[in-house]
Protein backbone atom coordinates (compact mmCIF):
# COMPACT_ATOMS: atom_id res chain seq x y z
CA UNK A 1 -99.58 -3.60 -39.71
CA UNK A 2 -99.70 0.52 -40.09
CA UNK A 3 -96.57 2.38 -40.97
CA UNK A 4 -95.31 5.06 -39.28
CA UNK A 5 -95.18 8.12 -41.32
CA UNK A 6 -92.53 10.99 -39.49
CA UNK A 7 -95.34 12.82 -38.17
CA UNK A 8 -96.71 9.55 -36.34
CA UNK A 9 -92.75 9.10 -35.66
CA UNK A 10 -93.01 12.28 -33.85
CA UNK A 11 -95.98 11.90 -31.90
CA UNK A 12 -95.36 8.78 -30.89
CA UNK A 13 -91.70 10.17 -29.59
CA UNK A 14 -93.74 12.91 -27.68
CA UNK A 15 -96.09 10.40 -26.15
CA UNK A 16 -93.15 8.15 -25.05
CA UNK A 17 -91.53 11.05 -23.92
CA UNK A 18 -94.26 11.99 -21.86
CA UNK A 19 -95.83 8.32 -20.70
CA UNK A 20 -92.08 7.44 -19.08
CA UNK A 21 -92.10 11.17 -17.25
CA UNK A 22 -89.61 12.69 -19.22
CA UNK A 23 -88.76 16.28 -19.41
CA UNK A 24 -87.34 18.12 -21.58
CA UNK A 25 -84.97 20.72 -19.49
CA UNK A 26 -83.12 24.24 -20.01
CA UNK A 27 -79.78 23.78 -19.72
CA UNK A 28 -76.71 21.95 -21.11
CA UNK A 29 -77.25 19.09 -23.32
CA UNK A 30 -75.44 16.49 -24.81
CA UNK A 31 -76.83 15.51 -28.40
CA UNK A 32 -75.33 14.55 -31.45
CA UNK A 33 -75.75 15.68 -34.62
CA UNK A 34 -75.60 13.33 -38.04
CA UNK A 35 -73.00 14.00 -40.87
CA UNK A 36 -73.41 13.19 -43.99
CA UNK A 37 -71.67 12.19 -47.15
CA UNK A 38 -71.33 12.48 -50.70
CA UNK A 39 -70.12 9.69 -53.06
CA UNK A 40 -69.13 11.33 -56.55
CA UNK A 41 -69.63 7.94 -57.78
CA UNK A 42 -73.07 7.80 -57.59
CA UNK A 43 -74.27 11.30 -56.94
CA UNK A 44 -75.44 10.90 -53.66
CA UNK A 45 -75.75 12.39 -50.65
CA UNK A 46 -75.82 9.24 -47.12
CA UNK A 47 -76.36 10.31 -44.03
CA UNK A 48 -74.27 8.62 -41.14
CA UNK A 49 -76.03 7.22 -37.76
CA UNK A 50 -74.92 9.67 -35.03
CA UNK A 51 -72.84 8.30 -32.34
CA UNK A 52 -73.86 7.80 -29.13
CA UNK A 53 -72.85 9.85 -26.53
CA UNK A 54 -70.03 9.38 -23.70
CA UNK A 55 -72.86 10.82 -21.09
CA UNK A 56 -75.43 7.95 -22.26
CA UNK A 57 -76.80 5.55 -19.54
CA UNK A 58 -74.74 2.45 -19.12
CA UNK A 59 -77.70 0.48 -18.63
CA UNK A 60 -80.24 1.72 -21.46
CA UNK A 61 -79.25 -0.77 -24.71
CA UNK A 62 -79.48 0.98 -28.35
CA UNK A 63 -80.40 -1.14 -31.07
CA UNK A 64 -77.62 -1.62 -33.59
CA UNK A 65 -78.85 0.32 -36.90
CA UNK A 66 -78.95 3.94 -37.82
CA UNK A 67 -79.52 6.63 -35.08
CA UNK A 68 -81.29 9.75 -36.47
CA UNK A 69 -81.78 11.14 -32.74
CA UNK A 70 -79.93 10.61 -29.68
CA UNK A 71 -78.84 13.21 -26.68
CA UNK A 72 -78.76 13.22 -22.75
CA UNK A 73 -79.47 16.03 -20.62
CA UNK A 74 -79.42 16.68 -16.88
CA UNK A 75 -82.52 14.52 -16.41
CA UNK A 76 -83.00 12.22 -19.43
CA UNK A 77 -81.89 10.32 -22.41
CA UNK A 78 -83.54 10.10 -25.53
CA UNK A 79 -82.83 8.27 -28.84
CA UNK A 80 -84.57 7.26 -32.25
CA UNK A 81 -83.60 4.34 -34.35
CA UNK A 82 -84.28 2.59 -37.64
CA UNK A 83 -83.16 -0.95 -38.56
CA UNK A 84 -83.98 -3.04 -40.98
CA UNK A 85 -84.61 -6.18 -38.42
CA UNK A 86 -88.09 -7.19 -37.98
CA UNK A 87 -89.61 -5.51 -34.86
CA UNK A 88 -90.52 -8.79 -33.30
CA UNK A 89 -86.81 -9.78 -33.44
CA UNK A 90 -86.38 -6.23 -32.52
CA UNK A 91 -88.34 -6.42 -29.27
CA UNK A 92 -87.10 -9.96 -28.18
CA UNK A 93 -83.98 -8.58 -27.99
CA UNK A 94 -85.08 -5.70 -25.79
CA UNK A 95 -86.92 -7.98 -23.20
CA UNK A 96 -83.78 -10.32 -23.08
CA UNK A 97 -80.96 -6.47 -22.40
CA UNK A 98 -83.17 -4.78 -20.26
CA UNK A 99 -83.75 -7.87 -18.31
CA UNK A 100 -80.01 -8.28 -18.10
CA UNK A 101 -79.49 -5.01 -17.03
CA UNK A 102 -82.03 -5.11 -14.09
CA UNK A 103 -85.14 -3.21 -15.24
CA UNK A 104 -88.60 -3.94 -14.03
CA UNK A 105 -91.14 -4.55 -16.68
CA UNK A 106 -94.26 -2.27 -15.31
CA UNK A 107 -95.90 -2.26 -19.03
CA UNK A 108 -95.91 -4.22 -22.09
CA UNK A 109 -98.41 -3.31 -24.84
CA UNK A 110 -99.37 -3.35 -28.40
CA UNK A 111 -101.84 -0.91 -29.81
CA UNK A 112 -102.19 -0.64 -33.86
CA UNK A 113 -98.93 -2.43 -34.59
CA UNK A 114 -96.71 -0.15 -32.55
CA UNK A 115 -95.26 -1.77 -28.99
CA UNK A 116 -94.38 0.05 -25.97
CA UNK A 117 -92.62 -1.08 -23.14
CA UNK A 118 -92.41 0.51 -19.67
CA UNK A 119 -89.50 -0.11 -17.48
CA UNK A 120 -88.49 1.07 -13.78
CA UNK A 121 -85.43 0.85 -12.02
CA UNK A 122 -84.08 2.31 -8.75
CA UNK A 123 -86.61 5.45 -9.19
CA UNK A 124 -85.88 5.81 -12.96
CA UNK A 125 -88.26 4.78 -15.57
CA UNK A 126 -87.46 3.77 -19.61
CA UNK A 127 -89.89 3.80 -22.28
CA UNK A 128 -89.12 1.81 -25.34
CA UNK A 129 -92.14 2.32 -28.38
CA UNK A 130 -91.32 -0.51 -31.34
CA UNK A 131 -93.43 -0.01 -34.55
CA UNK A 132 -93.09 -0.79 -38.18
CA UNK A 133 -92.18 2.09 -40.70
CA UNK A 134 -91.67 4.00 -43.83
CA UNK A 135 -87.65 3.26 -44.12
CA UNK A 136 -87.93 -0.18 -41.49
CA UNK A 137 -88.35 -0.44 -37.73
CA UNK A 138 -88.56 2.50 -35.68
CA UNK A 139 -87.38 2.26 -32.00
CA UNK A 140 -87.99 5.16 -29.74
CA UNK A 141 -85.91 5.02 -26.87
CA UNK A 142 -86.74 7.47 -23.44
CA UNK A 143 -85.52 7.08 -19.65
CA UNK A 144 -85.72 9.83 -17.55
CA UNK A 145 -82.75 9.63 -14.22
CA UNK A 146 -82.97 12.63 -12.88
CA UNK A 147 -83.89 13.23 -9.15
């Protein structure tokens, strides 16, 4: 299975970005930004998972494990997460919330260890790429909901 370096991390958030329709808009946004800390105990500096954001989409699930990127605008929603969970357990558990939450499965692929998912609902659409890398599993979340 191929790692994701943070260069393919990008990309692959582009492609996501762009495969679900996204857009990325002028204009207000609501993104959070990660703090860090130091411990004089050991030296080092940790970075915290951002939170997510009031304005994020009741029915888009985030993976529980550390959020590097996450903001909504006008139109979308975007996110990036890495968790030590295996990204088959990973992806079962996507199938099984967006299910729950009414989405309609439209594309389910793998392509060199990576998995993207394609969801629609109600005119929106939600892109969800799975993929093994550097630091654990990368999920890289997109839905675009604006009309």
């Amino acid at each position: 299975m191929s790692k994701l370096s943070s260069g393919s991390l990008f990309a692959l958030t582009a492609l996501l970005l762009l495969g679900a329709g996204c857009s990325s808009s002028a204009g207000d946004t609501d993104s959070s930004t990660a703090d860090s800390t130091y411990s004089a105990d050991t030296e080092e500096t940790t970075q915290l998972s951002m939170d997510v954001p009031t304005a994020w989409p009741y029915d888009v699930p985030v993976y529980e494990g550390y959020i590097s990127d996450i903001g909504t605008d006008y139109t979308s929603a975007w996110a990036t997460i890495t968790t030590q969970d295996d990204p088959s357990m990973v992806a079962v558990w996507y199938l099984s919330e967006v299910g729950y939450k009414s989405w309609i499965n439209v594309s389910d692929s793998e392509e060199d260890g990576i998995r993207t998912m394609l969801y629609t609902k109600d005119g929106e659409s939600l892109g969800i790429a799975i993929g093994a890398g550097e630091d654990g599993t990368i999920i890289s979340i997109s839905n675009q909901y604006g009309y």
